[in-house]
PDB file of N, CA and C in Angstrom:
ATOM      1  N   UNK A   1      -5.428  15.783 -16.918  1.00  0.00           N
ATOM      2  CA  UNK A   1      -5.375  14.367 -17.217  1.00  0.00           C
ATOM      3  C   UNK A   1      -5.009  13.579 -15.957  1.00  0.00           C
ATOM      4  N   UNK A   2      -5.470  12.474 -15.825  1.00  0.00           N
ATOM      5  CA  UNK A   2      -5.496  11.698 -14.539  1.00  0.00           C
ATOM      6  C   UNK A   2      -3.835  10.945 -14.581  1.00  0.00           C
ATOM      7  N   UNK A   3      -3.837  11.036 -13.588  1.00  0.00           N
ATOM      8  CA  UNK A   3      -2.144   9.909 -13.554  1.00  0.00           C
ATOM      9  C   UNK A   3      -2.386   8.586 -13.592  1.00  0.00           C
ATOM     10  N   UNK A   4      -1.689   7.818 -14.284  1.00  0.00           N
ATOM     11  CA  UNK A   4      -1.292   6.402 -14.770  1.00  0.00           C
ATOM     12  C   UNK A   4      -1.405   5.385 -13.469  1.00  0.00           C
ATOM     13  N   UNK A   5      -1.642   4.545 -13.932  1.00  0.00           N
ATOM     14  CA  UNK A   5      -2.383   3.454 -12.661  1.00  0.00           C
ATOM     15  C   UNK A   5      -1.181   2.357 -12.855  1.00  0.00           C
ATOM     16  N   UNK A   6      -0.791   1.957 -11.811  1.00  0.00           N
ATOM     17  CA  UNK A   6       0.288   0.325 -12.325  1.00  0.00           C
ATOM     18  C   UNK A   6      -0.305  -0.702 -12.132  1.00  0.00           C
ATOM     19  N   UNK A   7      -0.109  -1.353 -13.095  1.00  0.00           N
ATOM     20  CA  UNK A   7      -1.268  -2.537 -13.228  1.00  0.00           C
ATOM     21  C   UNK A   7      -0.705  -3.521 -12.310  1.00  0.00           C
ATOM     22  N   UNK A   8      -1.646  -3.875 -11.686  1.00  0.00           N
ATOM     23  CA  UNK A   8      -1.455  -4.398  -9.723  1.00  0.00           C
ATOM     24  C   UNK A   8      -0.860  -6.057 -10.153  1.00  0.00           C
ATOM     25  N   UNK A   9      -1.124  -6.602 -11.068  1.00  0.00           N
ATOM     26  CA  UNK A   9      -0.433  -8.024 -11.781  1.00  0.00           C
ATOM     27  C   UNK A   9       0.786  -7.866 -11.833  1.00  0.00           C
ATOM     28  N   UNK A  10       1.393  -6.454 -12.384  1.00  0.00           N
ATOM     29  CA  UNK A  10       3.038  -6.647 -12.609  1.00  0.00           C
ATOM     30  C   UNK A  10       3.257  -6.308 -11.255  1.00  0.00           C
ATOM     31  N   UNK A  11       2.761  -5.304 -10.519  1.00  0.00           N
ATOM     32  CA  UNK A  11       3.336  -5.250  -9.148  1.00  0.00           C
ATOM     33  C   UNK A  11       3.171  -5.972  -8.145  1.00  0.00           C
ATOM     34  N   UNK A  12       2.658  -7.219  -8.431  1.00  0.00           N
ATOM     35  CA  UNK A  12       2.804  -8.412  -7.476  1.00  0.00           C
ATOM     36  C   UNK A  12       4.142  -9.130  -8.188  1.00  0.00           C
ATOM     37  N   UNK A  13       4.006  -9.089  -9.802  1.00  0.00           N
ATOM     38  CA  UNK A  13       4.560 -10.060 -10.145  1.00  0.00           C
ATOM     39  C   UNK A  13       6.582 -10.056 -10.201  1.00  0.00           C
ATOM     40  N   UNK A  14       6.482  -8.212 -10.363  1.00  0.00           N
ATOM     41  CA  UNK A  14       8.246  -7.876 -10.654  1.00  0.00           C
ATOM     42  C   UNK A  14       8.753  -6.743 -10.243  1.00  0.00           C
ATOM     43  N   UNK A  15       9.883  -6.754  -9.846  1.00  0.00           N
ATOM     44  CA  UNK A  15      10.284  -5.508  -8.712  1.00  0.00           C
ATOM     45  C   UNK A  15      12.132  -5.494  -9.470  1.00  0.00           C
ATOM     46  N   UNK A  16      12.142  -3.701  -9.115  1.00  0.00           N
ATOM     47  CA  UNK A  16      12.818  -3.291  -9.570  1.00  0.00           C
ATOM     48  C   UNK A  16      14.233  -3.124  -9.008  1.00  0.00           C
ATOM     49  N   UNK A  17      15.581  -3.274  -9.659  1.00  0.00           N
ATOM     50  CA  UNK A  17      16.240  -3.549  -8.801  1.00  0.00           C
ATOM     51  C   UNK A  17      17.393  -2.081  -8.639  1.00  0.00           C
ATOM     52  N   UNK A  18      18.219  -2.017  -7.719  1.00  0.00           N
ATOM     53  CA  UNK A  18      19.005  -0.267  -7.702  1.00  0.00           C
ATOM     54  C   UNK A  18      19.549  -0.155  -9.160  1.00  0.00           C
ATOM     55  N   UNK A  19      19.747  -0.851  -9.585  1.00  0.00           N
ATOM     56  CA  UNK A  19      20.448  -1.071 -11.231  1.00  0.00           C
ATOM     57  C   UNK A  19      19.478  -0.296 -12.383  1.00  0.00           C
ATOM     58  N   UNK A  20      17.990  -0.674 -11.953  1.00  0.00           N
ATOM     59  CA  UNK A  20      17.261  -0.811 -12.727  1.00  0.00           C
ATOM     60  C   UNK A  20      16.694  -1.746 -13.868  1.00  0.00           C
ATOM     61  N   UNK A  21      17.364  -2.951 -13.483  1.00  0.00           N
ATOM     62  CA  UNK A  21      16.542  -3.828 -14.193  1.00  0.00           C
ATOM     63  C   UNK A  21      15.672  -4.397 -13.243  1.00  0.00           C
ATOM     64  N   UNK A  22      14.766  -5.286 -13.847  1.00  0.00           N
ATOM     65  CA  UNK A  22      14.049  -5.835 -13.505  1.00  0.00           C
ATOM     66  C   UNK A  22      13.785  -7.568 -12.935  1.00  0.00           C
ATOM     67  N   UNK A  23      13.049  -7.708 -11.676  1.00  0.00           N
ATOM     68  CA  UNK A  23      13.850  -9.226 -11.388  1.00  0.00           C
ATOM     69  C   UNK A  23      12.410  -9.808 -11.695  1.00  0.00           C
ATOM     70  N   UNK A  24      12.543 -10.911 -11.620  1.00  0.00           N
ATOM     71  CA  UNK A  24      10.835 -11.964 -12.001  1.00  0.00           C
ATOM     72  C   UNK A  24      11.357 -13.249 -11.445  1.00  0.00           C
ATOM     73  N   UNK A  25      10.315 -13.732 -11.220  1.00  0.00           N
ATOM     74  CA  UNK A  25      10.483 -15.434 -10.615  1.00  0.00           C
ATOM     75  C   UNK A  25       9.918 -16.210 -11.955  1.00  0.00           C
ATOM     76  N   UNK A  26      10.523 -17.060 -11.286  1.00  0.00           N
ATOM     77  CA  UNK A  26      10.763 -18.616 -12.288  1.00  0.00           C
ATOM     78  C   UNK A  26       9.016 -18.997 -12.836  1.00  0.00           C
ATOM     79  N   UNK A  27       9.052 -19.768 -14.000  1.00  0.00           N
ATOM     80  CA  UNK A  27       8.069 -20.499 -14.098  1.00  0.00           C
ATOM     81  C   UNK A  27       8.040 -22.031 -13.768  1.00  0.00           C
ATOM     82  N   UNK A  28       7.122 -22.475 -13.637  1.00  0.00           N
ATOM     83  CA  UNK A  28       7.022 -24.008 -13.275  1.00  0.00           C
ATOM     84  C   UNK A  28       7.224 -24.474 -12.024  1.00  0.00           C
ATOM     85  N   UNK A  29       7.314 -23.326 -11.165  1.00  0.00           N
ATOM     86  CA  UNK A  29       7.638 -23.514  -9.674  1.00  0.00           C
ATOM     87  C   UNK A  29       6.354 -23.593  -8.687  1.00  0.00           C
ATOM     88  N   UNK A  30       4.942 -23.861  -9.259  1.00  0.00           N
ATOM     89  CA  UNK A  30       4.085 -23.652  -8.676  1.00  0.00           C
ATOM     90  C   UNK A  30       3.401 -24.932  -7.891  1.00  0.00           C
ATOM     91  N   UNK A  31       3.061 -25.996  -8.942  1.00  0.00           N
ATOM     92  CA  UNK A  31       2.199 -27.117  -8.268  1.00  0.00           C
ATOM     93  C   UNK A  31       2.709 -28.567  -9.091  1.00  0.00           C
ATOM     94  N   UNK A  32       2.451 -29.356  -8.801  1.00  0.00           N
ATOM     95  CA  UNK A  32       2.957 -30.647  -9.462  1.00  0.00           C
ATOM     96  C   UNK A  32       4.379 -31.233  -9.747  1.00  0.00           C
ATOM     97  N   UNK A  33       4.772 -30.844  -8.299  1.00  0.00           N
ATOM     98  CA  UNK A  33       6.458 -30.474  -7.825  1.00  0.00           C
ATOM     99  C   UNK A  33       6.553 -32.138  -7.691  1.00  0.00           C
ATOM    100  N   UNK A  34       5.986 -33.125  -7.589  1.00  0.00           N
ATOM    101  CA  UNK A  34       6.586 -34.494  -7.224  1.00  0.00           C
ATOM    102  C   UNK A  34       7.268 -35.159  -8.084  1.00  0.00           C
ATOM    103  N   UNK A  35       6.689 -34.562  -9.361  1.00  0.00           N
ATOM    104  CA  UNK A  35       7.583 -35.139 -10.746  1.00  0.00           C
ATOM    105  C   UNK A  35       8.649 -34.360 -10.965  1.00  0.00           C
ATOM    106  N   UNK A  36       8.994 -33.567 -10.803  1.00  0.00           N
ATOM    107  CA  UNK A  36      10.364 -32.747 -11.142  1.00  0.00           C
ATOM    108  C   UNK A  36      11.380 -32.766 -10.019  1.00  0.00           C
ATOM    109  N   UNK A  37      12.668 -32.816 -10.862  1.00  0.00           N
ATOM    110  CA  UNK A  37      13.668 -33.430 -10.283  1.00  0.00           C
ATOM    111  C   UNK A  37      14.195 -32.339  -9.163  1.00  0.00           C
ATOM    112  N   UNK A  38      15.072 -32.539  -7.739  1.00  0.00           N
ATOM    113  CA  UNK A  38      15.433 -31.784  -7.084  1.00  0.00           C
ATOM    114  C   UNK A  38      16.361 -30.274  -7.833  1.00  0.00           C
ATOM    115  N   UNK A  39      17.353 -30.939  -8.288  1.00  0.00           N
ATOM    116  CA  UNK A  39      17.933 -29.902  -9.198  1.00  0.00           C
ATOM    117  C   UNK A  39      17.317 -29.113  -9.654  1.00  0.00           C
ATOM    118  N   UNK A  40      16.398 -29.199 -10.740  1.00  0.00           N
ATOM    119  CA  UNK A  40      15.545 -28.247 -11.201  1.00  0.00           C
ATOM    120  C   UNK A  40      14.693 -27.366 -10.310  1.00  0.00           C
ATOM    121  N   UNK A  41      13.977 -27.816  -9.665  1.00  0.00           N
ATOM    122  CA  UNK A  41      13.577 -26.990  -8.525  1.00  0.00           C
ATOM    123  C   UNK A  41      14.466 -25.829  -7.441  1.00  0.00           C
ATOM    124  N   UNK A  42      15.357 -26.407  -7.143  1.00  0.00           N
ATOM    125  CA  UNK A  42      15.999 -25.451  -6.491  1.00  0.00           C
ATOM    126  C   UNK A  42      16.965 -24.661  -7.886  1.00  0.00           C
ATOM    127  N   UNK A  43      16.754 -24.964  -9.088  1.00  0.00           N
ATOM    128  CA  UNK A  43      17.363 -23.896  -9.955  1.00  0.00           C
ATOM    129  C   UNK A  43      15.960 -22.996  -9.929  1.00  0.00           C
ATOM    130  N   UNK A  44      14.853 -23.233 -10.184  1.00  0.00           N
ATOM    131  CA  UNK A  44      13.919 -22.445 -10.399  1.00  0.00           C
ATOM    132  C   UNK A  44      13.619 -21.121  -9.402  1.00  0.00           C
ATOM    133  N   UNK A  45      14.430 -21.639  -8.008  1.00  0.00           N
ATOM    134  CA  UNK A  45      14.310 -21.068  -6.668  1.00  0.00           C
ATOM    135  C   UNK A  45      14.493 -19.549  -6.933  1.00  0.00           C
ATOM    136  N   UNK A  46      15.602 -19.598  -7.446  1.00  0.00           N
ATOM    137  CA  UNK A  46      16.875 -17.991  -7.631  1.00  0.00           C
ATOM    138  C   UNK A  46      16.181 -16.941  -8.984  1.00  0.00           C
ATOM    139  N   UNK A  47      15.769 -15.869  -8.461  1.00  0.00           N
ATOM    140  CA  UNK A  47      15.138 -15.132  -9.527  1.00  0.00           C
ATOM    141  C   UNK A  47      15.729 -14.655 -10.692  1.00  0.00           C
ATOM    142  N   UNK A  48      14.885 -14.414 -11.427  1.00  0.00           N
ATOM    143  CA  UNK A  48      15.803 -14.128 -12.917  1.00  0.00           C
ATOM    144  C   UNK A  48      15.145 -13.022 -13.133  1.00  0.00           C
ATOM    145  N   UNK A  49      16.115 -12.150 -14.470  1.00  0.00           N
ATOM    146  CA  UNK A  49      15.728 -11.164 -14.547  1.00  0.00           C
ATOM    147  C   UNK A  49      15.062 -11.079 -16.249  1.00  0.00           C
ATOM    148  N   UNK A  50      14.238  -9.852 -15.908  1.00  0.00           N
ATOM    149  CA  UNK A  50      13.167  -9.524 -17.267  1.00  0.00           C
ATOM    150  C   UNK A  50      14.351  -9.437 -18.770  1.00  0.00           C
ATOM    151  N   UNK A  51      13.912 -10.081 -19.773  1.00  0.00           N
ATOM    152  CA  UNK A  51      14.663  -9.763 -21.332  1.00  0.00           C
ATOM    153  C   UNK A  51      14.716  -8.451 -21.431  1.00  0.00           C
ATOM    154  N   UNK A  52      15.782  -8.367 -22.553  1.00  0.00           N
ATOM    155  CA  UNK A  52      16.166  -6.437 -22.398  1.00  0.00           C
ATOM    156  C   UNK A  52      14.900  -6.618 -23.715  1.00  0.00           C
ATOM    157  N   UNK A  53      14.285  -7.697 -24.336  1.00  0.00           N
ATOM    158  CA  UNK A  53      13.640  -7.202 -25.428  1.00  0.00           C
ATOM    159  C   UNK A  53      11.947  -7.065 -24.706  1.00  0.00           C
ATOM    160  N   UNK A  54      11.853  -7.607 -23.334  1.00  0.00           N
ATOM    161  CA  UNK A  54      10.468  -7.389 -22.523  1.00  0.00           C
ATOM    162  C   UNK A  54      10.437  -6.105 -21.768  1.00  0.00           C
ATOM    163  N   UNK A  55      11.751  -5.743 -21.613  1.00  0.00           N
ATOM    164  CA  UNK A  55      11.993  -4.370 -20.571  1.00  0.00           C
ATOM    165  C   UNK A  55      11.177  -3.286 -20.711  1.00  0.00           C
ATOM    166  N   UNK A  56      10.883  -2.225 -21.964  1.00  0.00           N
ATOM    167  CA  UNK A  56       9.910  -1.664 -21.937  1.00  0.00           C
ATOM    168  C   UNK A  56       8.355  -1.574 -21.897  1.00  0.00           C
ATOM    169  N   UNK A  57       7.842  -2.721 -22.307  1.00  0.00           N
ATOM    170  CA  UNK A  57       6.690  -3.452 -21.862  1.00  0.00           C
ATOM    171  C   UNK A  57       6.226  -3.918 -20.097  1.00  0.00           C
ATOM    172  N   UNK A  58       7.689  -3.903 -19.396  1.00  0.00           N
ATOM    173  CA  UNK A  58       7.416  -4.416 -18.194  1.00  0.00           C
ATOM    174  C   UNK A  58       7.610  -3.029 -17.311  1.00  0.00           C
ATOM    175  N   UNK A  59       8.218  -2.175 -18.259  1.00  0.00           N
ATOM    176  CA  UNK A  59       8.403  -0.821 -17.456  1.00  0.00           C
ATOM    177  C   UNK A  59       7.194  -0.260 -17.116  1.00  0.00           C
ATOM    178  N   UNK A  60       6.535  -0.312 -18.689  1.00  0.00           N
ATOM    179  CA  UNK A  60       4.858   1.035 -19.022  1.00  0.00           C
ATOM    180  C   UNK A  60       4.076  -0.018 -17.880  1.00  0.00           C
ATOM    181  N   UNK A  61       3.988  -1.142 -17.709  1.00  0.00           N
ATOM    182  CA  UNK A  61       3.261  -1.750 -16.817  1.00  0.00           C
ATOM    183  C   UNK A  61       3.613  -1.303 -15.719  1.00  0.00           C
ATOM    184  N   UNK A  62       4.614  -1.025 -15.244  1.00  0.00           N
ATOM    185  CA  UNK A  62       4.724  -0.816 -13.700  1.00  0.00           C
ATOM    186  C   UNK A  62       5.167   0.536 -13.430  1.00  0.00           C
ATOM    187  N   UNK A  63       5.103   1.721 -14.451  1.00  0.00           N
ATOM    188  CA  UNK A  63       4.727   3.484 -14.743  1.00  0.00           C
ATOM    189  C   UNK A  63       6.563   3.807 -13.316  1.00  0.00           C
ATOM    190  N   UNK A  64       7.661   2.873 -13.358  1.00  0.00           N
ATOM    191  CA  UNK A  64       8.479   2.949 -11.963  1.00  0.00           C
ATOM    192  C   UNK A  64       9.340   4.158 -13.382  1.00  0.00           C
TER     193      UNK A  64
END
C-alpha cells in the first residue's frame, strides 16, 4: 500500500508546535484592511491555535 500524501493546503496553511498542538493564522487579515480598525488588525497579527474539536481533522490532513 502506498504511503499517505499531506494535503499541500494544510501544509501551507498550519504547523505544528513542540507541544503538539497546532498553530493557524487569523482570518480577515488578507485584503480590504482600510476599513478595519488598527486594534483589530494587529490582534489578528498573533497566531492562534487549531480547536481541540478540529484537532483530529487537522492532524489526518497533515499525516505529522
Amino acid at each position: 500500500m502506498p504511503k499517505m500524501k499531506t494535503k499541500s493546503g494544510a501544509k501551507k496553511r498550519f504547523s505544528v508546535t513542540g507541544t503538539g498542538k497546532i498553530k493557524r493564522k487569523h482570518a480577515f487579515k488578507n485584503h480590504i484592511l482600510t476599513k478595519k480598525e488598527t486594534k483589530q488588525k494587529r490582534g489578528l497579527r498573533q497566531a492562534g491555535l487549531v480547536s481541540v474539536a478540529d484537532m483530529p481533522r487537522v492532524k489526518m490532513m497533515l499525516q505529522a
